[in-house]
Protein backbone atom coordinates (compact mmCIF):
# COMPACT_ATOMS: atom_id res chain seq x y z
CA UNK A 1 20.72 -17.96 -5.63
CA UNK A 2 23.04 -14.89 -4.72
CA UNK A 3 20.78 -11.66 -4.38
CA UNK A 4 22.17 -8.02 -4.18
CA UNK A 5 20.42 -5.42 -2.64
CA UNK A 6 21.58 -1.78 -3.18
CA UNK A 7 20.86 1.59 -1.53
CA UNK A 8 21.56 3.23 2.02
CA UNK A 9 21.65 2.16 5.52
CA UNK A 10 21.70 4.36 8.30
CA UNK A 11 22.62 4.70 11.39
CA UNK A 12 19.13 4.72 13.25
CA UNK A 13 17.83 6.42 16.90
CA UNK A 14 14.57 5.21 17.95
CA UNK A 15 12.73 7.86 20.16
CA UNK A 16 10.68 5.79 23.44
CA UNK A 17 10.60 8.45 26.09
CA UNK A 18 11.30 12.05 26.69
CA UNK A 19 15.25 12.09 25.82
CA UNK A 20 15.42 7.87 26.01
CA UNK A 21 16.86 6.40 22.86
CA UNK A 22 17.60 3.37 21.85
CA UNK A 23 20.49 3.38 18.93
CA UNK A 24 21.04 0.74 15.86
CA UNK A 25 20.53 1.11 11.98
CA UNK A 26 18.03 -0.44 9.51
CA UNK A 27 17.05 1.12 5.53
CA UNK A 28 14.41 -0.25 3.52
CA UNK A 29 16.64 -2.68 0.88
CA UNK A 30 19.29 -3.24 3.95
CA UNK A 31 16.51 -4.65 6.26
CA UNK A 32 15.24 -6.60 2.72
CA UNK A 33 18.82 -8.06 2.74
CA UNK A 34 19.15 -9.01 6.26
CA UNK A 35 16.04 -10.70 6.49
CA UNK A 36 16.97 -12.64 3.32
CA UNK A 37 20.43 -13.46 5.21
CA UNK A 38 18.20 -14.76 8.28
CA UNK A 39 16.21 -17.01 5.61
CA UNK A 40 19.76 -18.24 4.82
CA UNK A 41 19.38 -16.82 1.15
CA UNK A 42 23.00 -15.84 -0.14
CA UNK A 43 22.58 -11.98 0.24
CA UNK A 44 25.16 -9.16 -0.25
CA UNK A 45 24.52 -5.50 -0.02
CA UNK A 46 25.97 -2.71 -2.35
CA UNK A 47 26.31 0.63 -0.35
CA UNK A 48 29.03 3.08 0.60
CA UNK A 49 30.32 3.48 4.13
CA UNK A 50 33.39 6.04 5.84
CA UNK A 51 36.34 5.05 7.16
CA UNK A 52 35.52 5.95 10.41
CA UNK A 53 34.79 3.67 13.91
CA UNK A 54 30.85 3.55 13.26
CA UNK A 55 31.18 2.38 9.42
CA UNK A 56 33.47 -0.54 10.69
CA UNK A 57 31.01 -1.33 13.76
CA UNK A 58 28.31 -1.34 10.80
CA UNK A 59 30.19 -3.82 8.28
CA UNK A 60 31.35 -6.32 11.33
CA UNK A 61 27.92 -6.53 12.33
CA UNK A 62 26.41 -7.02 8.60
CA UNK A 63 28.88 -9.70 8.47
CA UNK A 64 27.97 -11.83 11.97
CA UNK A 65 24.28 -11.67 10.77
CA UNK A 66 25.44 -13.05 7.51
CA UNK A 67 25.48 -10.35 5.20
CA UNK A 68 28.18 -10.49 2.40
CA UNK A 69 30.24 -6.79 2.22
CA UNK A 70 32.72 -7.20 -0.53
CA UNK A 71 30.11 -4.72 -2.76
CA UNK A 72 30.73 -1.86 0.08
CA UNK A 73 32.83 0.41 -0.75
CA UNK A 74 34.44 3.24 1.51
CA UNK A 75 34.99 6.60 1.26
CA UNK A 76 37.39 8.68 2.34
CA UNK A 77 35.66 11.76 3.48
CA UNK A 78 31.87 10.80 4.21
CA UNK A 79 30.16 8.60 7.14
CA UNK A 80 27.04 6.85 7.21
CA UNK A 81 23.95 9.21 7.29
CA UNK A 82 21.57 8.76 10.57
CA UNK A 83 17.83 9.21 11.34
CA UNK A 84 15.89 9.86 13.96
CA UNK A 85 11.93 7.54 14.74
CA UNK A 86 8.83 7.82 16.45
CA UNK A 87 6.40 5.36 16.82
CA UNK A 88 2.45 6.45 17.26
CA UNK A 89 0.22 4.39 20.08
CA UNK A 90 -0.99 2.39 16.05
CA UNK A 91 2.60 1.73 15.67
CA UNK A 92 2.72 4.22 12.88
CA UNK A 93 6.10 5.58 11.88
CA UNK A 94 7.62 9.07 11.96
CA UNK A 95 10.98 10.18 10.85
CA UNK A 96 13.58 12.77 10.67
CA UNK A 97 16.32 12.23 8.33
CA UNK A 98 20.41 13.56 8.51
CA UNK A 99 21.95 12.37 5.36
CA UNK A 100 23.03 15.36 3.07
CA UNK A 101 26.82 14.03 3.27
CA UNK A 102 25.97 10.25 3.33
CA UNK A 103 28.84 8.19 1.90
CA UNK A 104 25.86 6.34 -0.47
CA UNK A 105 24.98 9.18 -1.79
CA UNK A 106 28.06 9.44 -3.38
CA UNK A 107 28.93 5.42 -4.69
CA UNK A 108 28.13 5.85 -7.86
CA UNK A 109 30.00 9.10 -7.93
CA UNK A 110 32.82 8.88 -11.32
CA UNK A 111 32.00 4.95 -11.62
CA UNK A 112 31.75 3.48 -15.14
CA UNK A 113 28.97 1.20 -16.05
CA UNK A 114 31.53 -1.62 -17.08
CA UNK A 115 32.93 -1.28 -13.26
CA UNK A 116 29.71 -1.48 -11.50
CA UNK A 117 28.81 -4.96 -13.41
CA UNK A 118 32.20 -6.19 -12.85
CA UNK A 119 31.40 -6.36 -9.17
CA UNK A 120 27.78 -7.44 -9.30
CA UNK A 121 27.66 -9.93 -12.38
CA UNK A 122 27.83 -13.05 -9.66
CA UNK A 123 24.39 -11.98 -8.65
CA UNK A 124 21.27 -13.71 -9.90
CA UNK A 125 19.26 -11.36 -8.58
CA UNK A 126 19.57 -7.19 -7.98
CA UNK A 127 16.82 -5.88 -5.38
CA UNK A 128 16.61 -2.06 -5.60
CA UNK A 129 13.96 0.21 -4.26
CA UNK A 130 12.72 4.08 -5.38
CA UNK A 131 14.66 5.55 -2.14
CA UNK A 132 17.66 3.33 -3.48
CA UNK A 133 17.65 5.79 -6.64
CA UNK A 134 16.16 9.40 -4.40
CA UNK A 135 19.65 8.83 -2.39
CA UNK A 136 21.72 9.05 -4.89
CA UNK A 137 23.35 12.45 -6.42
CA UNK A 138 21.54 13.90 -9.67
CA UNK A 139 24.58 12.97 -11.95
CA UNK A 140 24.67 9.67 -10.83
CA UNK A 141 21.26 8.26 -11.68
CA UNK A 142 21.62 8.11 -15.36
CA UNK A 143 24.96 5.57 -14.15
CA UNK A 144 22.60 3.48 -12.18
CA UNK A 145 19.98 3.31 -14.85
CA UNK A 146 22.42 1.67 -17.52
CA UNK A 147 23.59 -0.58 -14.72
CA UNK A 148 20.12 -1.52 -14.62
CA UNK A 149 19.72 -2.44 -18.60
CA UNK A 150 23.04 -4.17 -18.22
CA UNK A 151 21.51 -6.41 -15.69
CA UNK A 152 18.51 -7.22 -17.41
CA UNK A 153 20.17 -7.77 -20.98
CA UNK A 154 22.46 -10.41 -18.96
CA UNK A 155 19.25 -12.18 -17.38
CA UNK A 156 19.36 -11.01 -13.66
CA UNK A 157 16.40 -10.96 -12.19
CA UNK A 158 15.15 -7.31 -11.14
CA UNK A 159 13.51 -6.88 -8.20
CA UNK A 160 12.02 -3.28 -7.50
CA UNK A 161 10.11 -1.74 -4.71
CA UNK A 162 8.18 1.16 -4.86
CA UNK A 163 9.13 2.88 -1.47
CA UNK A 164 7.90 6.50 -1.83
CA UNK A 165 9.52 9.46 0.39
CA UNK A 166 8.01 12.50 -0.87
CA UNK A 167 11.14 14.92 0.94
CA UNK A 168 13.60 12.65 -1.09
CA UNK A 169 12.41 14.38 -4.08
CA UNK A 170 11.78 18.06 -5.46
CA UNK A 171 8.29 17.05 -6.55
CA UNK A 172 5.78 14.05 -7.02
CA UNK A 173 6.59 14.72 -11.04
CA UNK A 174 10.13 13.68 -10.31
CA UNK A 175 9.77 10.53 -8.65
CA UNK A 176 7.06 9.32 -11.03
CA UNK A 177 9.16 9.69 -13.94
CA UNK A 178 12.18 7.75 -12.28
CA UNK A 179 9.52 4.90 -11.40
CA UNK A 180 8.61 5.41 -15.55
CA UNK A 181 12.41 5.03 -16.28
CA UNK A 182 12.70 1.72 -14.23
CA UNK A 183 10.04 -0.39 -14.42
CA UNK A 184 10.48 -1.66 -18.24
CA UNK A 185 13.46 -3.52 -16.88
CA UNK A 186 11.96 -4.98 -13.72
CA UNK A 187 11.41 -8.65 -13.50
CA UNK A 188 9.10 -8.53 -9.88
CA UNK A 189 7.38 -4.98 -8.90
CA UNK A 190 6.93 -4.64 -5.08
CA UNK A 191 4.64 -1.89 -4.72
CA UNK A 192 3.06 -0.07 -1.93
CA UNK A 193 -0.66 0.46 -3.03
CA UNK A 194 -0.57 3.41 -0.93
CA UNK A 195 2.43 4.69 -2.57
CA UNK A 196 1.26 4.33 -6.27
CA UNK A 197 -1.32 6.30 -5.52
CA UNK A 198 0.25 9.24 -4.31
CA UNK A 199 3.13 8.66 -6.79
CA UNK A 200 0.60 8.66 -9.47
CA UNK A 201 -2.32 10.80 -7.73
CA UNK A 202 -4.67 7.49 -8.45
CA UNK A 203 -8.16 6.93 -6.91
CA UNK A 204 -8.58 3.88 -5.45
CA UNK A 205 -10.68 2.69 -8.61
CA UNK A 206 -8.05 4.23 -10.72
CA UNK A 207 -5.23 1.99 -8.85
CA UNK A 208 -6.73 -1.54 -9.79
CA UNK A 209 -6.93 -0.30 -13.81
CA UNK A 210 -3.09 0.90 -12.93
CA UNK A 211 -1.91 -1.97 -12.11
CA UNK A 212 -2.98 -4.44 -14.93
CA UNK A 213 -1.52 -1.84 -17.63
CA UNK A 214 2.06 -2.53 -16.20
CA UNK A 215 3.93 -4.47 -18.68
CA UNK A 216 5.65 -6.35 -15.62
CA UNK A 217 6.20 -9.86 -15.45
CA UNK A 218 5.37 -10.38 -12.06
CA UNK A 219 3.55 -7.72 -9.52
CA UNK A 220 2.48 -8.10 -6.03
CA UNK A 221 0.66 -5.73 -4.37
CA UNK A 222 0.85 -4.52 -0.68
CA UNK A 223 -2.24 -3.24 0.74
CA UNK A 224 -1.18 -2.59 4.25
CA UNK A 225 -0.90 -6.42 5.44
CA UNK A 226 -4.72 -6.71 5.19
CA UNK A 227 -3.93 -8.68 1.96
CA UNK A 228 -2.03 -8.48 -1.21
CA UNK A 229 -2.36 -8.81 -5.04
CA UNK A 230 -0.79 -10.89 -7.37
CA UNK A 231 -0.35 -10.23 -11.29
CA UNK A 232 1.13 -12.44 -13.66
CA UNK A 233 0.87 -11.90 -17.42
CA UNK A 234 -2.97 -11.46 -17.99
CA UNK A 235 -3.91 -13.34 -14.72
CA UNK A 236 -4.90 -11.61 -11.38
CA UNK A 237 -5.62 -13.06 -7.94
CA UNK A 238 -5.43 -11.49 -4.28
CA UNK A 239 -4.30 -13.24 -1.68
CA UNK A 240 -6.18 -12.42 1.90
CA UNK A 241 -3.78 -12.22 5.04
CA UNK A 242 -4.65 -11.56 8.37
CA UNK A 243 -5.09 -8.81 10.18
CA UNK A 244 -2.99 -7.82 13.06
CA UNK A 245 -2.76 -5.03 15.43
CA UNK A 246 1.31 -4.17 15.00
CA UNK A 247 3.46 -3.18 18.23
CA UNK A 248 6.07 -0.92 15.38
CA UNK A 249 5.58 -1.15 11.56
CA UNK A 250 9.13 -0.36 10.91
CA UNK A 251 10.61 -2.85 8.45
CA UNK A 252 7.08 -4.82 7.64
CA UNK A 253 7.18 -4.41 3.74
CA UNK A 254 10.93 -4.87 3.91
CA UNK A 255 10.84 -8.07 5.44
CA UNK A 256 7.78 -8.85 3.65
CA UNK A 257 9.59 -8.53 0.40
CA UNK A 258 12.23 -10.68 1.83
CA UNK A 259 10.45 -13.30 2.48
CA UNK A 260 8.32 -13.49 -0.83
CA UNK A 261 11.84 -13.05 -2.81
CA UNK A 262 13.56 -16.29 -0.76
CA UNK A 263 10.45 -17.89 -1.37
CA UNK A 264 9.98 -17.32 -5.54
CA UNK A 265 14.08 -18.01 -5.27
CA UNK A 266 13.42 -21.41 -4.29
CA UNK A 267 10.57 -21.89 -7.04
CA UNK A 268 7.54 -21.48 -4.80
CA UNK A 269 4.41 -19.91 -6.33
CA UNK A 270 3.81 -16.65 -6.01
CA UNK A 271 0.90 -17.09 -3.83
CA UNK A 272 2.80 -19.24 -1.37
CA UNK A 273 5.88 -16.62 -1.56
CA UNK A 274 3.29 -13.69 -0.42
CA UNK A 275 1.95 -16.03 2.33
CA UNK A 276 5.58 -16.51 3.26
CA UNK A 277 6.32 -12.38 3.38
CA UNK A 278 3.04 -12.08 5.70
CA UNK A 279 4.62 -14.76 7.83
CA UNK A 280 7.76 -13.01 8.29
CA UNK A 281 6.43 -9.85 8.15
CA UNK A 282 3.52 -10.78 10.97
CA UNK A 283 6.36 -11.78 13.63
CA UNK A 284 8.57 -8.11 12.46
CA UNK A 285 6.08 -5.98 13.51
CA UNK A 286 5.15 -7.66 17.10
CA UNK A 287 9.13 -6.37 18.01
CA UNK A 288 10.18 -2.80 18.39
CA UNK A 289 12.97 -2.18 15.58
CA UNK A 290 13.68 -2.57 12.19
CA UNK A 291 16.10 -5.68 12.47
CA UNK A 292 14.57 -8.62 14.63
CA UNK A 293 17.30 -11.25 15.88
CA UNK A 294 17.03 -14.43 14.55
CA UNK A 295 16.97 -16.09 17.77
CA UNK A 296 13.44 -14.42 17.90
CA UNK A 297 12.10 -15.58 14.71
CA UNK A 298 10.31 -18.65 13.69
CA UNK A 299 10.75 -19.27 10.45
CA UNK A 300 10.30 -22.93 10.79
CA UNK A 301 7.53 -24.14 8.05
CA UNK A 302 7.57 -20.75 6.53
CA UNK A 303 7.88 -22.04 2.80
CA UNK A 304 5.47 -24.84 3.47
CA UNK A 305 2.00 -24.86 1.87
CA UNK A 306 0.29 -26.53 4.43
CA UNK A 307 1.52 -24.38 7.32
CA UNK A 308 0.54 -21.23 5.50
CA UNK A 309 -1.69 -21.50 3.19
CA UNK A 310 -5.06 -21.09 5.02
């Protein structure tokens, strides 16, 4: 199965020390598509890069971790927007972002419908996320919402996460209408918990009633990696995970939606799939970074039942 992700990365600048800083690059659906590359899914990622020396140090190093770039286009006059992290003694995440004249802001910019889907029609599966759409200029999102009903009407599988940035958007109103516009067409809703209740000012009694009203094939849950829930047609289960005190929490529902999509890609149940995100996502957050080297992982047993399943 060939999956496309789509949205931003950036060029990234972790803050450790007074004016120490280490430099790299993650985004939520690029560190999704990486991760699937390290579970040797066939994963591609649709963005827009410059022409300059740090675009073509970013697509050389997509392509040794195994990243397919033939849906990256470059522009002429923009470069690859950057951000700034802290990380909190809890591992909590800060951030500061620089991307007002990021070339991905601008890739949908005077593209037809017809020539979007005439680059991603290979894919069986299109992973998007709510920053994927908050990046992109006004005019544009209309664009990427008939791309989206073009996908579905051809059976691609939509995959859809959620992530909530609150300065991406003019107001909370905004944001909740886009996830309103979307999530008809979505095959598999990643949410936050967290962030569909400030997206839709929900209680946390209100959330659970939320949920099961979605007309949304398949929906799993993140609460935080204490455990997750999982709704299929009119069934409902959660799944408990373990708890574990994280060294950095960058990337741990990106690479926890990475490893539940490889999973349900290779027909595993959805309940093994979310044991297989927690396993990936478990070993993420014990490294500083968004992107952990393979070399680092074990992903050995991660789709197995018996190894997982507790």
């Amino acid at each position: 199965m060939k999956v496309i992700s789509f949205g931003e990365c950036m060029l990234e600048v972790k803050v450790q020390e007074g004016l120490k800083a280490r430099f790299g690059y993650g985004g939520d659906t690029f560190n999704t598509a990486y991760y699937l590359a390290q579970l040797g899914v066939n994963s591609a990622y649709a963005t827009a890069l410059g022409k300059d020396n740090l675009s073509q140090w970013l697509l050389n190093d997509w392509q040794e971790s195994g990243i397919s770039t033939k849906l990256v286009t470059l522009s002429e006059n923009k470069t690859p927007g950057i951000y700034t992290i802290h990380t909190d003694e809890q591992g909590e995440r800060s951030f500061n972002y620089w991307r007002e004249n990021s070339a991905a802001r601008f890739m949908l910019n005077d593209k037809t419908v017809a020539q979007l889907l005439s680059n991603v029609e290979s894919g069986d599966m299109f992973y998007f996320s709510l920053i994927s759409i908050a990046i992109l200029i006004q005019d544009s999102r209309p664009v990427f919402l008939e791309l989206l009903k073009n996908l579905a009407s051809q059976g691609v599988t939509l995959a859809f996460d959620n992530n909530y940035r609150p300065s991406l958007w003019p107001d909370r109103k905004t944001a909740r209408s886009w996830v309103e516009k979307v999530t008809p067409w979505v095959d598999i809703y990643l949410p936050s918990k967290e962030d569909e209740m400030a997206i839709f000012e929900l209680s946390e009694a209100e959330s659970a009633d939320h949920f099961s009203t979605l007309e949304i094939p398949e929906i799993v849950v993140k609460n935080g990696g204490q455990s997750c829930q999982l709704l299929q047609r009119n069934t409902s289960s959660t799944v408990e995970l373990s708890t574990l005190k994280p060294l950095d929490t960058t990337a741990a529902g990106d690479s926890f939606n990475a490893g539940y999509l490889a999973a349900r890609s290779l027909g595993r149940s959805p309940n093994t799939a979310a044991r297989a995100g927690h396993y990936l996502a478990s070993q993420v957050i014990m490294h500083e970074g968004s992107l952990v080297p393979f070399k680092d992982l074990d992903l050995e047993g991660i789709y197995e039942v018996d190894s997982i399943d507790r």
